[in-house]
C-alpha atoms as a PDB file:
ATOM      1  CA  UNK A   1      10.599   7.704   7.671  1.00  0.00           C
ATOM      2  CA  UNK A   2      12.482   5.267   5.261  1.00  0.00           C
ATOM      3  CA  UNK A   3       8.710   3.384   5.187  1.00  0.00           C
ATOM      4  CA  UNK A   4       6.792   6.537   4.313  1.00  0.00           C
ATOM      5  CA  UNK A   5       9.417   7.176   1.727  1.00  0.00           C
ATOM      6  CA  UNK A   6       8.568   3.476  -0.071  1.00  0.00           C
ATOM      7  CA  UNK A   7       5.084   4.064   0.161  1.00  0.00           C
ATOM      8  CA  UNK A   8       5.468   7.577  -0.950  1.00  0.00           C
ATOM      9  CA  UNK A   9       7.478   6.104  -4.556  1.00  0.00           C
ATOM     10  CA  UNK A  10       4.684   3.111  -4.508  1.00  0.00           C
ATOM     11  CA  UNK A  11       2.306   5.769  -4.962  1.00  0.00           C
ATOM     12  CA  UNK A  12       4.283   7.942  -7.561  1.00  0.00           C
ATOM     13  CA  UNK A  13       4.761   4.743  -9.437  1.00  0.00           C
ATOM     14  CA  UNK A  14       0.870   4.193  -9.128  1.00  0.00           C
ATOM     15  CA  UNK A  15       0.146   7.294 -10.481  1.00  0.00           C
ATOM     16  CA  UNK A  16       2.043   7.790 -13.584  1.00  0.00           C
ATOM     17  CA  UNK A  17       1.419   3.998 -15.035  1.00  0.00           C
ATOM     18  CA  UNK A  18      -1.975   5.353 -14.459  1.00  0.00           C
ATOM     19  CA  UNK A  19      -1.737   8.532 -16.078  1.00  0.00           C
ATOM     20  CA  UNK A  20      -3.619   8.151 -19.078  1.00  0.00           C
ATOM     21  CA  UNK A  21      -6.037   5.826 -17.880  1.00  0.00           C
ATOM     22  CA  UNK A  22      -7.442   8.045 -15.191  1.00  0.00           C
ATOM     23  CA  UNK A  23      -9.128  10.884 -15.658  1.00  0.00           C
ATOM     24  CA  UNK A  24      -7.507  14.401 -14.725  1.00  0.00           C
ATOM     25  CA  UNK A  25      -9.647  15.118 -11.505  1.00  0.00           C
ATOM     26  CA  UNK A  26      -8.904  11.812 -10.126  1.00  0.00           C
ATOM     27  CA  UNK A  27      -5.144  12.535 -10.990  1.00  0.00           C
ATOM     28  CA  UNK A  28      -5.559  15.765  -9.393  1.00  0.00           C
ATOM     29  CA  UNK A  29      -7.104  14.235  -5.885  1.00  0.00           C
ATOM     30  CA  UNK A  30      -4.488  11.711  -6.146  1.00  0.00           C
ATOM     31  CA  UNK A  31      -1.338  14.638  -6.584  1.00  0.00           C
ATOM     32  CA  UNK A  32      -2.830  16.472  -3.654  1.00  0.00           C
ATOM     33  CA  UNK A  33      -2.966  13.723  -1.811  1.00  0.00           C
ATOM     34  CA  UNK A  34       0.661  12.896  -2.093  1.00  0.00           C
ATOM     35  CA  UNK A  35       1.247  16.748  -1.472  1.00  0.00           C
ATOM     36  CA  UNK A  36      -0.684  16.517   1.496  1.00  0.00           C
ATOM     37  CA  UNK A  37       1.403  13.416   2.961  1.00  0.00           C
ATOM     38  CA  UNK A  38       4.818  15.255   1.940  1.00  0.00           C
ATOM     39  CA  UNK A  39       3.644  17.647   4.311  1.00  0.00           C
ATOM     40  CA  UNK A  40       3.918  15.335   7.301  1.00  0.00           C
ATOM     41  CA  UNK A  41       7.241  14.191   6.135  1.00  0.00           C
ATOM     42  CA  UNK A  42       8.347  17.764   6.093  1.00  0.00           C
ATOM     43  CA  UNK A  43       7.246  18.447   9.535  1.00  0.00           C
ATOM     44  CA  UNK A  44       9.312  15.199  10.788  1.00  0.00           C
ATOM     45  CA  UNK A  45      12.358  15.352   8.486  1.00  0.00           C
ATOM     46  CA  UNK A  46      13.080  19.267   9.158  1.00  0.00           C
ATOM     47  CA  UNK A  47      11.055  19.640  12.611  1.00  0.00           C
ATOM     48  CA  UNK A  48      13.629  17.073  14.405  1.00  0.00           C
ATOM     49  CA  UNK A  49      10.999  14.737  15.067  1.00  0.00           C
ATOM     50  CA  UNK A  50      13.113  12.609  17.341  1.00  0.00           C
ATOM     51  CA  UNK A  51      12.072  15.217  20.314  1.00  0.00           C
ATOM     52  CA  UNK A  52       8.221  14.359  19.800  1.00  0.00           C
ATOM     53  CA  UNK A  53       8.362  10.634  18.803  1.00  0.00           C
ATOM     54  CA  UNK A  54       4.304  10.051  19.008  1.00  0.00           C
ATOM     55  CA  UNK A  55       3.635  13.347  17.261  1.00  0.00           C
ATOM     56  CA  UNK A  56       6.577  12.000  14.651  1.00  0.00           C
ATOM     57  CA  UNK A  57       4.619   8.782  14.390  1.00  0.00           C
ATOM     58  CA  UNK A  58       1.125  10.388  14.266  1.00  0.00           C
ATOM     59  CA  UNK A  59       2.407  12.739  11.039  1.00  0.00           C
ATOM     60  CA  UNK A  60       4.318   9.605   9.186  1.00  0.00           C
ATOM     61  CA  UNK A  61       1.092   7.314   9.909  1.00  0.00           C
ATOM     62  CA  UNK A  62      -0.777  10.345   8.352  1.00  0.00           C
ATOM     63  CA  UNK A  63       1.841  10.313   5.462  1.00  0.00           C
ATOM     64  CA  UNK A  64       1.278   7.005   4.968  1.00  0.00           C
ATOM     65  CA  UNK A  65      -2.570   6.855   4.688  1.00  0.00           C
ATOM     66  CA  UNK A  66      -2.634   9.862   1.898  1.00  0.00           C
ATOM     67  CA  UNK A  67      -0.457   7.921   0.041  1.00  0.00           C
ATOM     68  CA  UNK A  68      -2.214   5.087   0.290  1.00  0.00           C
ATOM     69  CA  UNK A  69      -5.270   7.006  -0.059  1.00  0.00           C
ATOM     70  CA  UNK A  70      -4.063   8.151  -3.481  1.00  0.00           C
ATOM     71  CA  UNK A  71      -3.581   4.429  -4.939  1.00  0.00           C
ATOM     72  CA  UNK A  72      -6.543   3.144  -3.943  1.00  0.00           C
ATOM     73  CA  UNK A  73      -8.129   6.561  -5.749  1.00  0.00           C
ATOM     74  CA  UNK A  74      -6.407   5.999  -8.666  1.00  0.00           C
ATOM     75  CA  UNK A  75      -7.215   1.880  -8.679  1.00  0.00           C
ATOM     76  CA  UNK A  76     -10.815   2.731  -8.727  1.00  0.00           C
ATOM     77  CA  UNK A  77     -11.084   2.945 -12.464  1.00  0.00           C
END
């Protein structure tokens, strides 16, 4: 969890130094994206993840690869 978190603030970082220099679809994609991985960290934070640790793994892996996702969309310009 505490990695998901860092790459989660990476990516928040990433996305407001690019704020004006990315247009506001690609800001958009980039915001869902991080919604999208907050999900997963939901489900494991709240959902007691420590009964299912593969599924827990799985969703913080998926966490992990939208927020990723949403630098590299926002690095493209």
């Amino acid at each position: 969890m505490k990695a998901a978190k860092e790459v989660e603030q990476e990516a928040l970082d990433a996305i407001k130094q690019a704020r004006r220099n990315v247009s506001k679809k690609k800001l958009s994609e980039a915001m869902a994206m991080i919604e999208k991985g907050r999900e997963s960290m939901r489900i494991v934070e709240y959902g007691g993840g420590v009964h299912n640790k593969k599924y827990s793994v799985m969703l913080l892996d998926n966490a992990m690869d939208n927020f990723e996702d949403a630098i590299d969309l926002i690095s493209e310009e």
